[in-house]
PDB file of N, CA and C in Angstrom:
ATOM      1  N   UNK A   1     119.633 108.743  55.193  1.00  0.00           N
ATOM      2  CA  UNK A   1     119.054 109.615  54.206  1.00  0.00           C
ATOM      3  C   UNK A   1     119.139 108.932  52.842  1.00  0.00           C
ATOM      4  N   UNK A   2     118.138 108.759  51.941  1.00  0.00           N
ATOM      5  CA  UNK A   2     118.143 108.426  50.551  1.00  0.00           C
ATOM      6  C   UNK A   2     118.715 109.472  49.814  1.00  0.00           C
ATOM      7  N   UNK A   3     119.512 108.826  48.712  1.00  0.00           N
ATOM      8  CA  UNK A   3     120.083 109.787  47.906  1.00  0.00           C
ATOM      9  C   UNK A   3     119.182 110.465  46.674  1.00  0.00           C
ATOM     10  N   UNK A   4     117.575 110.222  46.998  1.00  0.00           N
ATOM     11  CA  UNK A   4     116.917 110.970  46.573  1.00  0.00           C
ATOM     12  C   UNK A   4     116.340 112.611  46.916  1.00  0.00           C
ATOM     13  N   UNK A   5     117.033 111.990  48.416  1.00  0.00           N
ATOM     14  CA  UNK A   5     116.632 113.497  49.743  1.00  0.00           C
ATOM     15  C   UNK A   5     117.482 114.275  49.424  1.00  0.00           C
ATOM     16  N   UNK A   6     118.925 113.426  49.435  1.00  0.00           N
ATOM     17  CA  UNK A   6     120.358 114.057  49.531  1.00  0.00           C
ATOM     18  C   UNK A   6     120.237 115.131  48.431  1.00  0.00           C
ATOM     19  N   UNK A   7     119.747 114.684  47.180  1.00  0.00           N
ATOM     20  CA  UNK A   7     120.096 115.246  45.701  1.00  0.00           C
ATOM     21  C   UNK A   7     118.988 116.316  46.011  1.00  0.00           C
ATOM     22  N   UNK A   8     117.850 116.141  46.609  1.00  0.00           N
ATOM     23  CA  UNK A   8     117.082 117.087  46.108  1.00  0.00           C
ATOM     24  C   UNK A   8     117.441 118.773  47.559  1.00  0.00           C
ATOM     25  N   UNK A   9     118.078 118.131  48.575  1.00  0.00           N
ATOM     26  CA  UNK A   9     118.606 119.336  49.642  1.00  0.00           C
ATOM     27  C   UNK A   9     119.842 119.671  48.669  1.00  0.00           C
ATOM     28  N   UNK A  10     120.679 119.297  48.133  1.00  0.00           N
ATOM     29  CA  UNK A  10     121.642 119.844  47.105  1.00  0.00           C
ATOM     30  C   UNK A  10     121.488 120.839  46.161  1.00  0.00           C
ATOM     31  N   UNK A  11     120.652 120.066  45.286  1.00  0.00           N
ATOM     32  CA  UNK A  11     119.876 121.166  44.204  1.00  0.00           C
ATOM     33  C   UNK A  11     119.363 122.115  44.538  1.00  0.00           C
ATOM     34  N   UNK A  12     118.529 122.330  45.742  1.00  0.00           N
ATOM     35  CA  UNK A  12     117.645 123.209  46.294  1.00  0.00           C
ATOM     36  C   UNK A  12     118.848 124.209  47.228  1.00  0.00           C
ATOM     37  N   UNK A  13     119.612 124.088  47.577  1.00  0.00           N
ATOM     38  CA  UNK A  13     120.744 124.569  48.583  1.00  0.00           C
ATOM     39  C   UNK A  13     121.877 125.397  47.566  1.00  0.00           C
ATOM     40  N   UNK A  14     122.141 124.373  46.470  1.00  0.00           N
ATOM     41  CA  UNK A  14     123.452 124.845  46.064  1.00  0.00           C
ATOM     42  C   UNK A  14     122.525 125.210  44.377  1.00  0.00           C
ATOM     43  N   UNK A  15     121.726 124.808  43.943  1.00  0.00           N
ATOM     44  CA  UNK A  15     121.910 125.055  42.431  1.00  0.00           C
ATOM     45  C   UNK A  15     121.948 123.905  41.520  1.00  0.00           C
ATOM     46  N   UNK A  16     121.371 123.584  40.708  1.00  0.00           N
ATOM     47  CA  UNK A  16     121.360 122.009  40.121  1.00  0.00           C
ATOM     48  C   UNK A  16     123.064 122.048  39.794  1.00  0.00           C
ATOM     49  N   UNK A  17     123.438 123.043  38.599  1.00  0.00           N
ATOM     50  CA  UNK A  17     124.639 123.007  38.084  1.00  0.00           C
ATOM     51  C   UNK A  17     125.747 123.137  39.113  1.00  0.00           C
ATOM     52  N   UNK A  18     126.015 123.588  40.223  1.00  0.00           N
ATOM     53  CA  UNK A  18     126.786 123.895  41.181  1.00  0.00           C
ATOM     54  C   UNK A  18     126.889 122.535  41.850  1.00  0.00           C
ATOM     55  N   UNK A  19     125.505 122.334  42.633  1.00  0.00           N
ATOM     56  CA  UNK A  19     125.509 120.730  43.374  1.00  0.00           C
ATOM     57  C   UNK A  19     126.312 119.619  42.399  1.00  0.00           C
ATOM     58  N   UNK A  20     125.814 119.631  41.247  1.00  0.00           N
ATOM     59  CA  UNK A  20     126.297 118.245  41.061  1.00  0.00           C
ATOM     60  C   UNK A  20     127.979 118.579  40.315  1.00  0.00           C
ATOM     61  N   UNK A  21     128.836 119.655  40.184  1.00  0.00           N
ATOM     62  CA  UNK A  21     129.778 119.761  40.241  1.00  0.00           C
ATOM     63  C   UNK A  21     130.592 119.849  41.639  1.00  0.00           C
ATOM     64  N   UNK A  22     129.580 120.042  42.406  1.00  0.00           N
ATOM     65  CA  UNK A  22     130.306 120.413  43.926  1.00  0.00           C
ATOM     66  C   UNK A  22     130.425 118.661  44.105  1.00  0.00           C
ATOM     67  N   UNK A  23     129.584 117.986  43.841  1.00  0.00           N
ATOM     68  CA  UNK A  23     129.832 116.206  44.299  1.00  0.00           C
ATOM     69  C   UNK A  23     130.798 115.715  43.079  1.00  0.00           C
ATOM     70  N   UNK A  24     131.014 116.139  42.081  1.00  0.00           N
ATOM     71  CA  UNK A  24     131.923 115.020  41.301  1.00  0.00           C
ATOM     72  C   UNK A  24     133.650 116.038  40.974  1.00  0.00           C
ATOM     73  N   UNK A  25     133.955 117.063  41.623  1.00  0.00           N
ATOM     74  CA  UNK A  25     134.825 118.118  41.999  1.00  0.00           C
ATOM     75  C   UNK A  25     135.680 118.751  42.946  1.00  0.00           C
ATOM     76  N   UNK A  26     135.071 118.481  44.013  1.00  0.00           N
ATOM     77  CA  UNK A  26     135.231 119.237  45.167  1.00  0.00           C
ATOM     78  C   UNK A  26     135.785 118.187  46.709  1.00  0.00           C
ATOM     79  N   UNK A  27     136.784 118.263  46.531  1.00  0.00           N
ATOM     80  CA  UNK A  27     137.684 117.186  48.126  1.00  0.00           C
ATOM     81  C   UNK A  27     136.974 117.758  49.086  1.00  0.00           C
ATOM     82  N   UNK A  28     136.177 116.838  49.803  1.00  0.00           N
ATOM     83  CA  UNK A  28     135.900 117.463  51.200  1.00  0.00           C
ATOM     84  C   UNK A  28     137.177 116.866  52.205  1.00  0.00           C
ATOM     85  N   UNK A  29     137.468 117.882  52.911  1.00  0.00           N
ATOM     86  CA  UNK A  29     138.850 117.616  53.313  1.00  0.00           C
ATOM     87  C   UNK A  29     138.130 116.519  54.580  1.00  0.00           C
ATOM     88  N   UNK A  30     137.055 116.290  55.092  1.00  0.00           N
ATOM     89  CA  UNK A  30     136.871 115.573  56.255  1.00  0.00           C
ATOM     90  C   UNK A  30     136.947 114.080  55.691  1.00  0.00           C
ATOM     91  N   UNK A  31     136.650 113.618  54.828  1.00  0.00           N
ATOM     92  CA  UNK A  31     136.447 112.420  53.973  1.00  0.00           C
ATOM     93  C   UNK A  31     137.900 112.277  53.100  1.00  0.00           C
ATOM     94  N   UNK A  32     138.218 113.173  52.602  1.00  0.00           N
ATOM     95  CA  UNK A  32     139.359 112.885  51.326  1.00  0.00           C
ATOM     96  C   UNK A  32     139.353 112.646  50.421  1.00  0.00           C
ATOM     97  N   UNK A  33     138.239 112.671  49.924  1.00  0.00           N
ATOM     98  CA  UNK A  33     137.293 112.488  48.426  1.00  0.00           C
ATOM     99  C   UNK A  33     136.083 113.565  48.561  1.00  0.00           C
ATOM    100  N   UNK A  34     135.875 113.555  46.843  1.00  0.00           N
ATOM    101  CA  UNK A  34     134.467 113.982  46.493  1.00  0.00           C
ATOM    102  C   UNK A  34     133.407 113.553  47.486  1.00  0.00           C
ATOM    103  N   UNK A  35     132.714 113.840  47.106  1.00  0.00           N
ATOM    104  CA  UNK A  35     131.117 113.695  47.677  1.00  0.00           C
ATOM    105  C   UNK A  35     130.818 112.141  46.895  1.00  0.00           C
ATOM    106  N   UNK A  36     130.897 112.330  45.422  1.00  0.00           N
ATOM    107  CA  UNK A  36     130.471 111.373  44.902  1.00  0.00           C
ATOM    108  C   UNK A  36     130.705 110.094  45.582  1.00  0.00           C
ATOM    109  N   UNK A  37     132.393 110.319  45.262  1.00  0.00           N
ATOM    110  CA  UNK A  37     133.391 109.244  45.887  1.00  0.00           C
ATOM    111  C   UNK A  37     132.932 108.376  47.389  1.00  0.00           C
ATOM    112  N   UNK A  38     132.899 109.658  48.299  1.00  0.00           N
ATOM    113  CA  UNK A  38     132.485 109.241  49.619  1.00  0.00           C
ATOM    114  C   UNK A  38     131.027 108.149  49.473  1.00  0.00           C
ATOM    115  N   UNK A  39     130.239 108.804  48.972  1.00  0.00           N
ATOM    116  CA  UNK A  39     128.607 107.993  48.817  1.00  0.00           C
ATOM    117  C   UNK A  39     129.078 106.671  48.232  1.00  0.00           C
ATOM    118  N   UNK A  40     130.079 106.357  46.954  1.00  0.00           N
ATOM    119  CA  UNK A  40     129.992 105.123  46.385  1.00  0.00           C
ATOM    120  C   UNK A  40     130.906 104.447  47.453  1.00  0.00           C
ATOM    121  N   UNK A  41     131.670 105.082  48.570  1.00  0.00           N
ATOM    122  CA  UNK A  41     132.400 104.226  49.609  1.00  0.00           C
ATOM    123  C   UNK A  41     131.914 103.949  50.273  1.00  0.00           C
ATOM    124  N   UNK A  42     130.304 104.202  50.683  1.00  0.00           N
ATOM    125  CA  UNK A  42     129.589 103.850  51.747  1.00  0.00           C
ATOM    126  C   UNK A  42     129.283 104.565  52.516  1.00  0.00           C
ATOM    127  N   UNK A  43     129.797 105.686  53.139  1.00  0.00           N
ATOM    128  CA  UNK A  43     129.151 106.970  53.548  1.00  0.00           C
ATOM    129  C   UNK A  43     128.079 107.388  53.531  1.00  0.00           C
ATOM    130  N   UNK A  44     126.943 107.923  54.668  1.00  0.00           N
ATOM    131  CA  UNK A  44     125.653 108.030  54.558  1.00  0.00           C
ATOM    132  C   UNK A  44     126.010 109.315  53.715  1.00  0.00           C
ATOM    133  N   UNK A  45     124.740 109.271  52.997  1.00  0.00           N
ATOM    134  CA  UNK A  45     124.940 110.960  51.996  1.00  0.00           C
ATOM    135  C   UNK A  45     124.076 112.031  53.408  1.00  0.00           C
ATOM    136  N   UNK A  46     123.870 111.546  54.538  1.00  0.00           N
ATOM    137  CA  UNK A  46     123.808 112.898  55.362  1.00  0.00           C
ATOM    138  C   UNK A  46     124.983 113.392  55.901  1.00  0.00           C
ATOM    139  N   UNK A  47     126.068 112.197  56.202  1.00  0.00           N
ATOM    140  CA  UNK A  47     127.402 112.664  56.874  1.00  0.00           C
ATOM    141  C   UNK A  47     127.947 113.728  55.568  1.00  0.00           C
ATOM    142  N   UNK A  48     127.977 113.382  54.306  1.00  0.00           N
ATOM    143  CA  UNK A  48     128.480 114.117  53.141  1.00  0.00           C
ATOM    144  C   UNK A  48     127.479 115.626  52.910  1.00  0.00           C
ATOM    145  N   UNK A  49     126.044 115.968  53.465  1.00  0.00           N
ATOM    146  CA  UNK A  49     125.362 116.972  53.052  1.00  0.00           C
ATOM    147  C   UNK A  49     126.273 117.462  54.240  1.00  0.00           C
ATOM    148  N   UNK A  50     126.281 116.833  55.391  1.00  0.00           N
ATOM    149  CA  UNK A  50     126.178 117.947  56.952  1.00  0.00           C
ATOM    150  C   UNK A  50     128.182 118.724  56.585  1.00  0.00           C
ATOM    151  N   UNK A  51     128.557 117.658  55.691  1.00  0.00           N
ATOM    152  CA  UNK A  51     130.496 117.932  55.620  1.00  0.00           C
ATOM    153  C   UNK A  51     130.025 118.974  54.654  1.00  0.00           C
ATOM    154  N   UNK A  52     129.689 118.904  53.593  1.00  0.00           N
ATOM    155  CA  UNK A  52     129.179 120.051  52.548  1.00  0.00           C
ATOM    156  C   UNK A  52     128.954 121.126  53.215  1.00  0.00           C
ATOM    157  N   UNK A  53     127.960 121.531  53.775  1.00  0.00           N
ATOM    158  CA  UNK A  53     126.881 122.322  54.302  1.00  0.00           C
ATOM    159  C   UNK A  53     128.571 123.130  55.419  1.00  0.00           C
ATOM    160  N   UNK A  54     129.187 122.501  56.071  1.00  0.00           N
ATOM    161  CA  UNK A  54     129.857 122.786  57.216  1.00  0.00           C
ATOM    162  C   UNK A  54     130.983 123.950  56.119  1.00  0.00           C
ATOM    163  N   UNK A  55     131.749 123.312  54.818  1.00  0.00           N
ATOM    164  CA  UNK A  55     132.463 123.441  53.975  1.00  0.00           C
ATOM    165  C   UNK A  55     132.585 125.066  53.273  1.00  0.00           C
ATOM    166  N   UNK A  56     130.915 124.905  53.071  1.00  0.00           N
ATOM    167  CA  UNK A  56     130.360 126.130  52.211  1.00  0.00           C
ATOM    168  C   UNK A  56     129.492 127.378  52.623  1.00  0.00           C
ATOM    169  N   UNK A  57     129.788 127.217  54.550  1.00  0.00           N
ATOM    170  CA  UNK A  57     128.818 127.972  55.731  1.00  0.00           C
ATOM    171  C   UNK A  57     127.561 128.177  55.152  1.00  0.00           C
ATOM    172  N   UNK A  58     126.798 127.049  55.060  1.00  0.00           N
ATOM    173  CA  UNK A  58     125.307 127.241  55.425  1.00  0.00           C
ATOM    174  C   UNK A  58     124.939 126.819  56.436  1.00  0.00           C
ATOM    175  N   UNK A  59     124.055 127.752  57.318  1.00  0.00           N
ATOM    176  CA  UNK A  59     123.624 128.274  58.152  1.00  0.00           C
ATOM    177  C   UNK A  59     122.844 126.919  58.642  1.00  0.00           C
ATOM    178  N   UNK A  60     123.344 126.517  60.270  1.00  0.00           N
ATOM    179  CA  UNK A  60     122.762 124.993  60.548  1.00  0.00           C
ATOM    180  C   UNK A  60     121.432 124.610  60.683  1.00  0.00           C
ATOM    181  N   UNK A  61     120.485 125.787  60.667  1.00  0.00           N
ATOM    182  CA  UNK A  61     119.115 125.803  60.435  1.00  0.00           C
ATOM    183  C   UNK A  61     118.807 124.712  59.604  1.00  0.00           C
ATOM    184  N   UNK A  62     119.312 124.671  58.449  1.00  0.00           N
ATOM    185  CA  UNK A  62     119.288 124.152  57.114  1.00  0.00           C
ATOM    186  C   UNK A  62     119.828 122.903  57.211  1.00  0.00           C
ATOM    187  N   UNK A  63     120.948 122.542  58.124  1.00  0.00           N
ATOM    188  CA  UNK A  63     121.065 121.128  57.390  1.00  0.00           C
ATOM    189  C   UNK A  63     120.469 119.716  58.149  1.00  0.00           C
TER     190      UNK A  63
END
């Protein structure tokens, strides 16, 4: 997934202001870092939407 997809299922899911505090804020306990963190470690940003998405129960339709 491009982190152009990633950002724009974020924004659209969570809220511009929410998403991009939920990635530079928020430990996903499956990773051990942010979102941000995870993506600049190499992490596809779908493994980080689908850990999000799992985190904040949205409905798997969606991710």
């Amino acid at each position: 997934m491009r982190l152009t997809e990633f950002q724009e299922l974020m924004h659209t899911e969570f809220g511009v202001a929410r998403a991009d505090s939920m990635l530079i804020d928020y430990v996903i306990p499956a990773f051990g870092r942010t979102g941000s963190a995870a993506i600049d470690a190499g992490i596809d940003p779908r493994e980080v939407w689908r850990a999000l998405c799992a985190e904040f129960d949205v409905p798997r339709v969606r991710w």
